[in-house]
Structure formats: C-alpha cells, structure tokens
Protein backbone atom coordinates (compact mmCIF):
# COMPACT_ATOMS: atom_id res chain seq x y z
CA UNK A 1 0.00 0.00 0.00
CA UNK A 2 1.05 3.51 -0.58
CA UNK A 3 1.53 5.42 2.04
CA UNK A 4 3.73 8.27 1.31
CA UNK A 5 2.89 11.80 2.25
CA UNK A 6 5.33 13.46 -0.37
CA UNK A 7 4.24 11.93 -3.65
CA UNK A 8 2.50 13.82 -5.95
CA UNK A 9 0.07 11.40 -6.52
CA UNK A 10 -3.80 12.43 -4.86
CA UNK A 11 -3.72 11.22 -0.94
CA UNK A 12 -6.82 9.28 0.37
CA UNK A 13 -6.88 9.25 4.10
CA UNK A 14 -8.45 6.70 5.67
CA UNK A 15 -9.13 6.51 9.10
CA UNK A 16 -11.44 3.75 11.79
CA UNK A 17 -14.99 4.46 12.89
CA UNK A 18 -15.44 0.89 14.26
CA UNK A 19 -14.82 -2.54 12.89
CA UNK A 20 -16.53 -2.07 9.71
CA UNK A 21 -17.02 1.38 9.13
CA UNK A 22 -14.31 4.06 7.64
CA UNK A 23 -14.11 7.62 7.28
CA UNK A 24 -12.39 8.55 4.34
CA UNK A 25 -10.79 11.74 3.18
CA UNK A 26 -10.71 13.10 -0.30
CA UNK A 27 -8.02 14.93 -2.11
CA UNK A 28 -10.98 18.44 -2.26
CA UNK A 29 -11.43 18.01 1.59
CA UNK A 30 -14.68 15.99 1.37
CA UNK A 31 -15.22 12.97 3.87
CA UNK A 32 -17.32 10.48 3.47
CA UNK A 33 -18.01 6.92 4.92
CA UNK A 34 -17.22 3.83 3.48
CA UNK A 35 -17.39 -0.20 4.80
CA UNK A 36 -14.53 -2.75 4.84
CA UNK A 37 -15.31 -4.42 1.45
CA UNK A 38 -14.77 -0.75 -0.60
CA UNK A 39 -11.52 -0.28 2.08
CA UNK A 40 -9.97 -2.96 0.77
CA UNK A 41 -11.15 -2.35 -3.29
CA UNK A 42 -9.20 1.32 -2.64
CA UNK A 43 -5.85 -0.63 -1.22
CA UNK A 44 -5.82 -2.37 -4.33
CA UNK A 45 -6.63 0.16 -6.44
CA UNK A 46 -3.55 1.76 -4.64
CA UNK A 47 -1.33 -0.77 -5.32
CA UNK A 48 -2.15 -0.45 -9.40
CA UNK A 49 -4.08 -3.88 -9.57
CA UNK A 50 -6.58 -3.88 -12.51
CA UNK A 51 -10.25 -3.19 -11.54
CA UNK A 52 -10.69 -6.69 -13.85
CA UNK A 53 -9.11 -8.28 -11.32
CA UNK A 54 -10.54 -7.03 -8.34
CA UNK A 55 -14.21 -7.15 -8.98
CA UNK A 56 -13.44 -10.99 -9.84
CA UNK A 57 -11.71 -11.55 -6.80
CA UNK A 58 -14.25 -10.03 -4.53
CA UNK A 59 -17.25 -11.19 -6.92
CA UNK A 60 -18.61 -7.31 -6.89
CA UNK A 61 -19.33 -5.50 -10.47
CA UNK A 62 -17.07 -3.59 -12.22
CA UNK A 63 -19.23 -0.88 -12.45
CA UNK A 64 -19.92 -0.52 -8.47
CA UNK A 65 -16.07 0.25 -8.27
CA UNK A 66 -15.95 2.99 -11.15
CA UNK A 67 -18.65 4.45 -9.31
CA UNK A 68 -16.68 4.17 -5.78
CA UNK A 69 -13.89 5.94 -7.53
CA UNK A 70 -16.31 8.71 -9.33
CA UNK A 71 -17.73 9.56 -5.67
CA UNK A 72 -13.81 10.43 -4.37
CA UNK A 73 -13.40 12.83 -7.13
CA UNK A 74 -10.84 10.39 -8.75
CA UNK A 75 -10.61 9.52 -12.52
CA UNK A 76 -10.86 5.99 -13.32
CA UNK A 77 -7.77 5.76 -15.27
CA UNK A 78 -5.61 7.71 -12.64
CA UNK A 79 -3.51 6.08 -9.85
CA UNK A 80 -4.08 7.46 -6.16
CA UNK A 81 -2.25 7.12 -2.87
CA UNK A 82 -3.65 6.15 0.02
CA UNK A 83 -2.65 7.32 3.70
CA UNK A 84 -4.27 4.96 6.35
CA UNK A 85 -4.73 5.81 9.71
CA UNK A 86 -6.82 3.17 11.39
CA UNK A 87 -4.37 2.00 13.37
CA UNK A 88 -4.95 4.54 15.98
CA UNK A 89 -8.27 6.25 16.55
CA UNK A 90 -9.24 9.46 14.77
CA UNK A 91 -12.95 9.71 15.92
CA UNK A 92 -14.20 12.53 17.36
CA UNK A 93 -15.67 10.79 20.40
CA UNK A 94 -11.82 9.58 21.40
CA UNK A 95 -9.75 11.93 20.11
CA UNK A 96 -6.50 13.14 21.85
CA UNK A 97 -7.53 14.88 25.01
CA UNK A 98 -4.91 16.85 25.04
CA UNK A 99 -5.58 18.15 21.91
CA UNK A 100 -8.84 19.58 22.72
CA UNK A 101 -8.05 20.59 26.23
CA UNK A 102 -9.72 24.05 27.04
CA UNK A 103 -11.84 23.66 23.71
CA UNK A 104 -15.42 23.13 23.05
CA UNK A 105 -15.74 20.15 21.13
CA UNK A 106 -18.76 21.13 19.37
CA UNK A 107 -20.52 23.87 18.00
CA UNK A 108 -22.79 23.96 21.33
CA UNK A 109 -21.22 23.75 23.95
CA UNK A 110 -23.35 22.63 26.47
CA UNK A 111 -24.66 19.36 24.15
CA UNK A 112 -23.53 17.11 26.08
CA UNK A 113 -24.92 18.36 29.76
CA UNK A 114 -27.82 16.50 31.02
CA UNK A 115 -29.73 19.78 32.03
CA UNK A 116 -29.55 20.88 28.06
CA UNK A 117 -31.33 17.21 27.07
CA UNK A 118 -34.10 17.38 29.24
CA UNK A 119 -34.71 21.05 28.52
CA UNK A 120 -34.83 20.13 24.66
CA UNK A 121 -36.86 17.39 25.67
CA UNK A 122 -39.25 19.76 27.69
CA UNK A 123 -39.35 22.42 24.94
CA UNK A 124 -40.04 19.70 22.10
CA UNK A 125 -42.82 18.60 24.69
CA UNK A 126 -44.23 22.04 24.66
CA UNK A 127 -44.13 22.78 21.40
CA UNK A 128 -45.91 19.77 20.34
CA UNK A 129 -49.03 20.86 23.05
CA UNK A 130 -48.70 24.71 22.02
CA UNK A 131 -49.14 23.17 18.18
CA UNK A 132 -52.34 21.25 19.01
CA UNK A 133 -54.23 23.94 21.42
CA UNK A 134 -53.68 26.01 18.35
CA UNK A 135 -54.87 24.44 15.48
CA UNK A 136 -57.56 23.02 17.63
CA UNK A 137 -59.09 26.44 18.46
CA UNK A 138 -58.12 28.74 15.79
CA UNK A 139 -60.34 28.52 13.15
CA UNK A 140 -58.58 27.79 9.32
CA UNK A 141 -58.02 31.13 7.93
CA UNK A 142 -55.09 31.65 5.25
CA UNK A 143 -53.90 34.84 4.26
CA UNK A 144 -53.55 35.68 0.49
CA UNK A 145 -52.23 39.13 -0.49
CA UNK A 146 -48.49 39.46 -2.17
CA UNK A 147 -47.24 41.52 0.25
CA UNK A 148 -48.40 39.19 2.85
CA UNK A 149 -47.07 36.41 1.21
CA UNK A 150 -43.63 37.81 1.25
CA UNK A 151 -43.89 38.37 4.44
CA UNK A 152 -44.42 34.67 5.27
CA UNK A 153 -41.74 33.32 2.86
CA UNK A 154 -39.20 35.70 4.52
CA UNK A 155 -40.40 33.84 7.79
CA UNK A 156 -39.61 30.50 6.26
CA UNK A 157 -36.18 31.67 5.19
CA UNK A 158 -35.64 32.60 8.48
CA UNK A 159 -36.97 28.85 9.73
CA UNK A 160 -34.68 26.92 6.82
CA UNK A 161 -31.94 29.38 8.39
CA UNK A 162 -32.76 27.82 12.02
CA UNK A 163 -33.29 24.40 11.13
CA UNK A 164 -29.53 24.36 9.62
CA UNK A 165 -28.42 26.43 12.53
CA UNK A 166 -29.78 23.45 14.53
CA UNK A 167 -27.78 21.16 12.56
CA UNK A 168 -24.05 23.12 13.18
CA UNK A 169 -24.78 23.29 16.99
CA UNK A 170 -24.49 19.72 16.95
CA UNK A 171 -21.42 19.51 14.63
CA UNK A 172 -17.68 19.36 15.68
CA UNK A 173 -15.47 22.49 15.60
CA UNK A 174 -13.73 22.35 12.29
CA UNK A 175 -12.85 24.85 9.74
CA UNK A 176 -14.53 22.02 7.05
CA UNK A 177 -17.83 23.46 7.03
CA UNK A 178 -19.49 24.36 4.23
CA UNK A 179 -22.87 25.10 2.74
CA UNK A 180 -24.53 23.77 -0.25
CA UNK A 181 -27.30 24.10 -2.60
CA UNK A 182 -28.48 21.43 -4.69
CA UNK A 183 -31.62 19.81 -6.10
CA UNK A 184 -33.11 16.52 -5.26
CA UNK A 185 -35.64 16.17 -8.36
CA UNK A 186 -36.97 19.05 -8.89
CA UNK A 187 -37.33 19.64 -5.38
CA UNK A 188 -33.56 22.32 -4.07
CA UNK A 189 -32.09 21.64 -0.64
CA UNK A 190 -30.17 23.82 1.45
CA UNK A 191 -27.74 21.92 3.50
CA UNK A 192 -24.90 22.45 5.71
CA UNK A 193 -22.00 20.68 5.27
CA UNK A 194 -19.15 18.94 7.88
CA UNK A 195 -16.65 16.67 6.28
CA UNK A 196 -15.86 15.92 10.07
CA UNK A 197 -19.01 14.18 10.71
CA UNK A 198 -17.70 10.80 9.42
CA UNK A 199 -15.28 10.90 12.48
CA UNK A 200 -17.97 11.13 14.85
CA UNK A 201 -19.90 7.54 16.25
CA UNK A 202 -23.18 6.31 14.72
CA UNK A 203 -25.37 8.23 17.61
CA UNK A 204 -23.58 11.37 17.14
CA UNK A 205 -24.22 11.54 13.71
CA UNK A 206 -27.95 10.70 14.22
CA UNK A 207 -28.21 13.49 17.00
CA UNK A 208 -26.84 16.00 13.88
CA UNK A 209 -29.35 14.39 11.59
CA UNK A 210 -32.11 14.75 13.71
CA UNK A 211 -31.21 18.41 15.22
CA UNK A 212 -32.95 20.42 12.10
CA UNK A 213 -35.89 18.69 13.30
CA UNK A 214 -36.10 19.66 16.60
CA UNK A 215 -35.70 23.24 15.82
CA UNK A 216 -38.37 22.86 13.50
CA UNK A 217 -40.41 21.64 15.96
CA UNK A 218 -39.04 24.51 18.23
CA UNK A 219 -40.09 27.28 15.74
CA UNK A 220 -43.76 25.56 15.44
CA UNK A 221 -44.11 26.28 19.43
CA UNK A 222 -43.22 29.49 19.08
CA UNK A 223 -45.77 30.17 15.89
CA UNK A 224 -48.14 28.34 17.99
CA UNK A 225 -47.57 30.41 21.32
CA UNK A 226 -47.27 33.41 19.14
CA UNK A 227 -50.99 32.72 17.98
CA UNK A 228 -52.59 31.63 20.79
CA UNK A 229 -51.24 34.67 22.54
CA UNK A 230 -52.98 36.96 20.00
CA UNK A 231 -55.81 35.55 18.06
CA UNK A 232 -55.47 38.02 15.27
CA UNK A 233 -52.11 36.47 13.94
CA UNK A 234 -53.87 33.55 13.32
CA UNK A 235 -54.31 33.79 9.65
CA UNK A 236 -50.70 35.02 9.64
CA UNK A 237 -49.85 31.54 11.97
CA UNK A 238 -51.66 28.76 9.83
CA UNK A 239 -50.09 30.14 6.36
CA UNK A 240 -46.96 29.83 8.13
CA UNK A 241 -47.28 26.72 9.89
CA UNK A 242 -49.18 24.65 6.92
CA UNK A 243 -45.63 25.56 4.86
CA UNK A 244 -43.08 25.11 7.48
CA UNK A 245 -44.78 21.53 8.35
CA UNK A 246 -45.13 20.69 4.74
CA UNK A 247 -41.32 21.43 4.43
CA UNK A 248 -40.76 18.97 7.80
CA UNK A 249 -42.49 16.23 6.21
CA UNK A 250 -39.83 16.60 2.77
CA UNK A 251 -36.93 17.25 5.02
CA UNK A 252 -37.59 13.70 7.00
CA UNK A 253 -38.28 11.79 4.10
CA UNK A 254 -35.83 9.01 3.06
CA UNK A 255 -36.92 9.13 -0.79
CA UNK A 256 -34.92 12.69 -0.84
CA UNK A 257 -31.31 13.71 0.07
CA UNK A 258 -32.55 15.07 3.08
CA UNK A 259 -32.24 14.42 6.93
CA UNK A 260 -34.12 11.24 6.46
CA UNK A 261 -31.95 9.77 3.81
CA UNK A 262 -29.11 11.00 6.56
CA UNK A 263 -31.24 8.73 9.17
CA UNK A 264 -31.40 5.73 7.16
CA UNK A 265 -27.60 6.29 6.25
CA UNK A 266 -26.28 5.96 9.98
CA UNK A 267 -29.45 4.21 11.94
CA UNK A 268 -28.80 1.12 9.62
CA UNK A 269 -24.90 2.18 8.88
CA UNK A 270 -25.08 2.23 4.91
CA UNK A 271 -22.92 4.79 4.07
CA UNK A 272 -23.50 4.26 0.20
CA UNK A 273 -27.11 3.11 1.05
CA UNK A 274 -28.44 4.77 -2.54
CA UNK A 275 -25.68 3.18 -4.77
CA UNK A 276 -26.07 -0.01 -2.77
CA UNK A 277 -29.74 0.08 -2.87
CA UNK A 278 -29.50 0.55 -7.10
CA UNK A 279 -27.01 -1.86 -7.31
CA UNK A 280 -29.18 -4.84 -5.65
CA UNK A 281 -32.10 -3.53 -7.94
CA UNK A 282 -29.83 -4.09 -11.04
CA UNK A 283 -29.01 -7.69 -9.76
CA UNK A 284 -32.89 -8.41 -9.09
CA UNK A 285 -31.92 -9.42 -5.40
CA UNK A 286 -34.92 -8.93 -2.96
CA UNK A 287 -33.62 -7.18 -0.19
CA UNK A 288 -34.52 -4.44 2.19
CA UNK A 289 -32.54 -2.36 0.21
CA UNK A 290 -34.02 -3.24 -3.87
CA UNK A 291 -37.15 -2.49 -2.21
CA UNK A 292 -35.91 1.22 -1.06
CA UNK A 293 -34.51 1.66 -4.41
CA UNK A 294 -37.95 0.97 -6.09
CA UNK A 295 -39.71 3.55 -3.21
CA UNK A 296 -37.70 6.31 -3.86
CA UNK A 297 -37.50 5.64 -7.70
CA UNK A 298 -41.46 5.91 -7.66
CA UNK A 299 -41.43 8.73 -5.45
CA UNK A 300 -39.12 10.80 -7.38
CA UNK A 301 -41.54 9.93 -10.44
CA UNK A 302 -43.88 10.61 -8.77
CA UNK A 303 -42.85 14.25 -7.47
CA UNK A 304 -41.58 15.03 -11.18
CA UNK A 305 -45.27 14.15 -12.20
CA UNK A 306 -46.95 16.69 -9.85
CA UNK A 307 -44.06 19.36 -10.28
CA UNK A 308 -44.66 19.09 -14.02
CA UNK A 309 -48.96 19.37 -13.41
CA UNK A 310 -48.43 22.01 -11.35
CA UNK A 311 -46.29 24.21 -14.27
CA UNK A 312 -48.78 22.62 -16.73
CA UNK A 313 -52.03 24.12 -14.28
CA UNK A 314 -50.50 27.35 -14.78
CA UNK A 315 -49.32 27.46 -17.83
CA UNK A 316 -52.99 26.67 -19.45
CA UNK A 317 -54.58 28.89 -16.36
CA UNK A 318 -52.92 32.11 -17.62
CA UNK A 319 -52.42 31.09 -21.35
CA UNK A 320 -53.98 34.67 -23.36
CA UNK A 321 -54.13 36.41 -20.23
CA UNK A 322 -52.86 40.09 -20.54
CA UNK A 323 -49.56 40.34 -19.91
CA UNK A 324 -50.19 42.43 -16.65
CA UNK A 325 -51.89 39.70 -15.00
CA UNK A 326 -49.55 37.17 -15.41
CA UNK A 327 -46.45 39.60 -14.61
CA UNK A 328 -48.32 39.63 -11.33
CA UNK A 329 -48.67 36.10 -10.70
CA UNK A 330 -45.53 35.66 -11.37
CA UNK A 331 -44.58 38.23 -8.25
CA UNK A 332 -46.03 36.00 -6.19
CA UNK A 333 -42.97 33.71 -4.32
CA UNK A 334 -44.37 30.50 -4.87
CA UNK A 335 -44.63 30.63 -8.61
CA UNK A 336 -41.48 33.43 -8.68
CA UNK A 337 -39.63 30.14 -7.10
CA UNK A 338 -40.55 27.83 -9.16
CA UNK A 339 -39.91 29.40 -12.33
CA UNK A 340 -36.34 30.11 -10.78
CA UNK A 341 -36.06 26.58 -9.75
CA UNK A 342 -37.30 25.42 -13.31
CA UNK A 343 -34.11 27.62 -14.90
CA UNK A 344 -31.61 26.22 -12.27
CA UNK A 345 -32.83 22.55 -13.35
CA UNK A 346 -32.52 23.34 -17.00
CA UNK A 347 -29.14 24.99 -16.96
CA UNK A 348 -28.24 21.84 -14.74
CA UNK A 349 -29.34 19.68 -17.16
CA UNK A 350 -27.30 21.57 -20.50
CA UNK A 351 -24.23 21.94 -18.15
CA UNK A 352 -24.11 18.49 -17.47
CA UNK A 353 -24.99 17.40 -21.43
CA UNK A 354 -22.38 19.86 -22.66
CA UNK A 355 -19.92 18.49 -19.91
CA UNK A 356 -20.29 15.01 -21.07
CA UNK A 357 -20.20 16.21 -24.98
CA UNK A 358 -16.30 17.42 -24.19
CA UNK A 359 -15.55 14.70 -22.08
CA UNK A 360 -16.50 12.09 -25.32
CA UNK A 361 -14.90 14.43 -27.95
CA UNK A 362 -11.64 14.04 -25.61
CA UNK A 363 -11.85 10.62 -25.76
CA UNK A 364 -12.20 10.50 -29.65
C-alpha cells in the first residue's frame, strides 16, 4: 500500500470508525463513509491492480467500483495514494484529550450536559401541546395578499436558516464546514455541510441528523404560542405553519437527500445506502434495500409528475391572459420560485450534457 505523504500522486486518508465502518478523506477536503469491502477495493486500487481483477476476486461489479472511484473525485484511469490511519483512533468521540483541552468540542457547547437534554426534551414537549391547542381552536383562515405572502416566505427563510443552525450546533469544531445548494428532483435543498461528521460515532451523527428537526419543531411552538397569545395572527400563523410543516415532512423523508436519507444512512450504517440500494435492484436481489430503491424511484416519479402538473395548471390557467396579470402572478414567491427553480434545473441539465459532450470528444 502507498503510504507516502510526499508523492504527488492524490492522498486518500483513511481513518477507523469501528470494525466495519471508515471515514475517508478526499483529495478536495470531502469525507465520506465507506465499509470494509470498498476499504480494501481502494488498497488495491492503490497498489495499481486492474479493476478486472478485483471485482473478480471479490465477486462485486465492475461498475460498483468505477462508481466508488467517481464519488472520491478520482478519474478511473488515474492512480491514487492512500494514507491509512486506522491504526490509531481518529474519531471525534476519542480523540486526543490533550488536543482539545480548554476547547469546546462542538458547535454547542453545552450538548452534552444532562440539564440541556431534558430542557430540549421539555421544549419539544411544549411545542408539540402549544401546536395542538392552536390548530384546535383557531379557526382555518389563510392569508392571500403578495405583500403578505412575502412576508411569510421571509419567515420560512428565516426557519430553513434555524433548522440548519440546529444542525451546526451539533457539529464538531472544524474549519470544514461548508454550505450547499443542490436539487433533489426538482425539489432544491439547502444543506450544511461537515466533512468531520464521518469521524464522529453512529449516535452522534444521528443526534446532527435529527437536530434540524427539533428546531423545527421549536419554531412551530413558538408560531403556535405566538398565535394563541394573539388571536389576530392567526391567519398570519396557519399560512406559516401549513408551509413550514409541509417542508418537515420533505426534510424527513428518506426518498430525498434530506435528513431522512441521513437517518437511514447511519441508523442502519449504509454509508452508500443509494448506490447499494441501485445496485441490488440491477441484480434483481430482494432485499430491504431493492425495495428502497424501487420507493424512492417511484417517489421521485412521482414528485416530477406533480411538479410538471403544477407548471402545466399554470401554464394553461394564464395562457392569453394580458400580460399584466400574469407579470403579477408571477410576483407572487411560490410561482417566482418555481420558475427560478425550473431555470436552475434546465441549466443543470445543459451543463451536465455539454460536460459530457467534451468529455466524449476528448476521448475521440
């Protein structure tokens, strides 16, 4: 195995979670996790042996491995180094004492005190009841005017701001944050990024998953309290709520690259649980995993479908309207959004057709 620190070649660090679980560091700084069978695919990738070779060896497909080696960042046809550190332990949770003496191993500092779980506990209690006294005395009023509509959606920014505020106070200090905007379907994300997480244990990483959550069920209390307190919000409270919970249910489902794909990812420790789950589809095995790959195949169909009726509703809806009117409409942030999303996905889409038009003209 290579393990030099002054070639030239691109390092892989690789470092031990537990027995069968690896963090792994790519030459841009990204981490991800990875199990013992793809460990040992990269030492022999390392050591120049022919992919051929290795996927007959360890009976996997060819094609799992050239995506293993897409996912670092690394070209199929390049040769790598790798620097291993599992003899000692480079998770968070046991990390050299002395080098975090005097410092706050995480974001929040007071995470790990008992009085800081229970009150989280309390205020998720209290939330929850401040939720249900509201919507089950506050009659069903939405509020409809632009300006008030803005309003709200500036509100929501504020509570996709908090929910990924909840997820750093859970993180490790590291200067490897980052934040990132992508699209899962048609459907963009707004996530918050820490390579450092793969050092962490299984619960750890679960408490970080599950953190946006909790603030999201933090801000609902608050709406709620905020309405019952003066009855005239309420219109102002529903709109907000109905969108805010709406966004909960997407952000904890396991069909999108969201907290509850993060969930499944560590709860069942799958750390390419997608690429697994499509490659037991492809070999017609019926597993756990086959049958996830069909769920979230059909429910990204299935989301395309009703993102596409709802451009088709109003593209026929305002088809010969004056112009005015449907300059107006398009003010509005829900259909302003989408439009903006719908440009994002197509210049996605011609990005990634041109980038693959160079990359086969290269090759010719």
């Amino acid at each position: 195995m290579n393990n030099l620190s002054t070639t030239t070649l691109p390092i892989l660090q690789i470092g031990k979670i537990k027995a069968d679980r690896f963090w792994i560091q790519c030459p841009d700084g990204r981490m991800l996790q990875i199990d013992t069978d793809s460990k040992e695919v990269l030492e022999r990738l390392a050591c120049n042996e022919e992919i051929q070779s290795i996927a007959y060896q360890l009976e996997i497909e060819e094609e799992d491995i050239s995506t293993l080696i897409e996912m670092l960042g690394l070209d199929i046809h390049s040769s790598f180094s790798i620097m291993d550190h599992t003899a000692g332990s480079w998770s968070v949770d046991n990390a050299s004492n002395k080098k975090n003496e005097g410092k706050d191993l995480f974001f929040n500092p007071w995470l790990d005190q008992r009085w800081f779980t229970w009150g989280t506990i309390l205020g998720i209690a209290f939330s929850i009841v401040s939720v249900i006294l509201f919507m089950t005395t506050s009659p069903l009023i939405f509020i409809g005017g632009l300006k008030e509509q803005w309003i709200i959606a500036g509100f929501l920014t504020l509570s996709v701001i908090l929910h990924e505020v909840g997820h750093l106070l859970t993180m490790p200090r590291h200067q490897n944050i980052s934040i990132s905007v992508q699209c899962s379907g048609p459907i963009p994300l707004l996530s918050i990024i820490c390579n450092e997480a793969w050092k962490l244990s299984k619960w750890q990483r679960m408490r970080i998953n599950t953190a946006g959550f909790v603030a999201d069920v933090i801000i609902c209390g608050v709406a709620a309290v905020l309405g019952l307190w003066a009855s005239s919000l309420a219109p102002w409270i529903w709109t907000f709520l109905f969108v805010h919970i709406i966004r909960m249910i997407f952000a904890l489902c396991p069909f999108l690259a969201g907290d509850g794909y993060w969930i499944l990812v560590d709860f069942f420790d799958q750390p390419n649980l997608w690429a697994n789950a499509l490659s037991q589809l492809r070999q017609r095995k019926m597993t756990w995993l086959s049958v996830y790959a069909i769920g979230r195949l059909a429910f990204s169909g299935f989301i395309w479908f009703l993102y596409g009726y709802v451009i088709y509703f109003w593209s026929t809806t305002l088809l010969g309207r004056p112009f005015e009117e449907i300059f107006m409409f398009l003010l509005y942030p829900a259909p302003l959004l989408i439009l903006l999303n719908v440009f994002y996905i197509l210049a996605s889409f011609l990005k990634l057709a041109t980038s693959r038009a160079i990359k086969r003209l290269e090759k010719a």
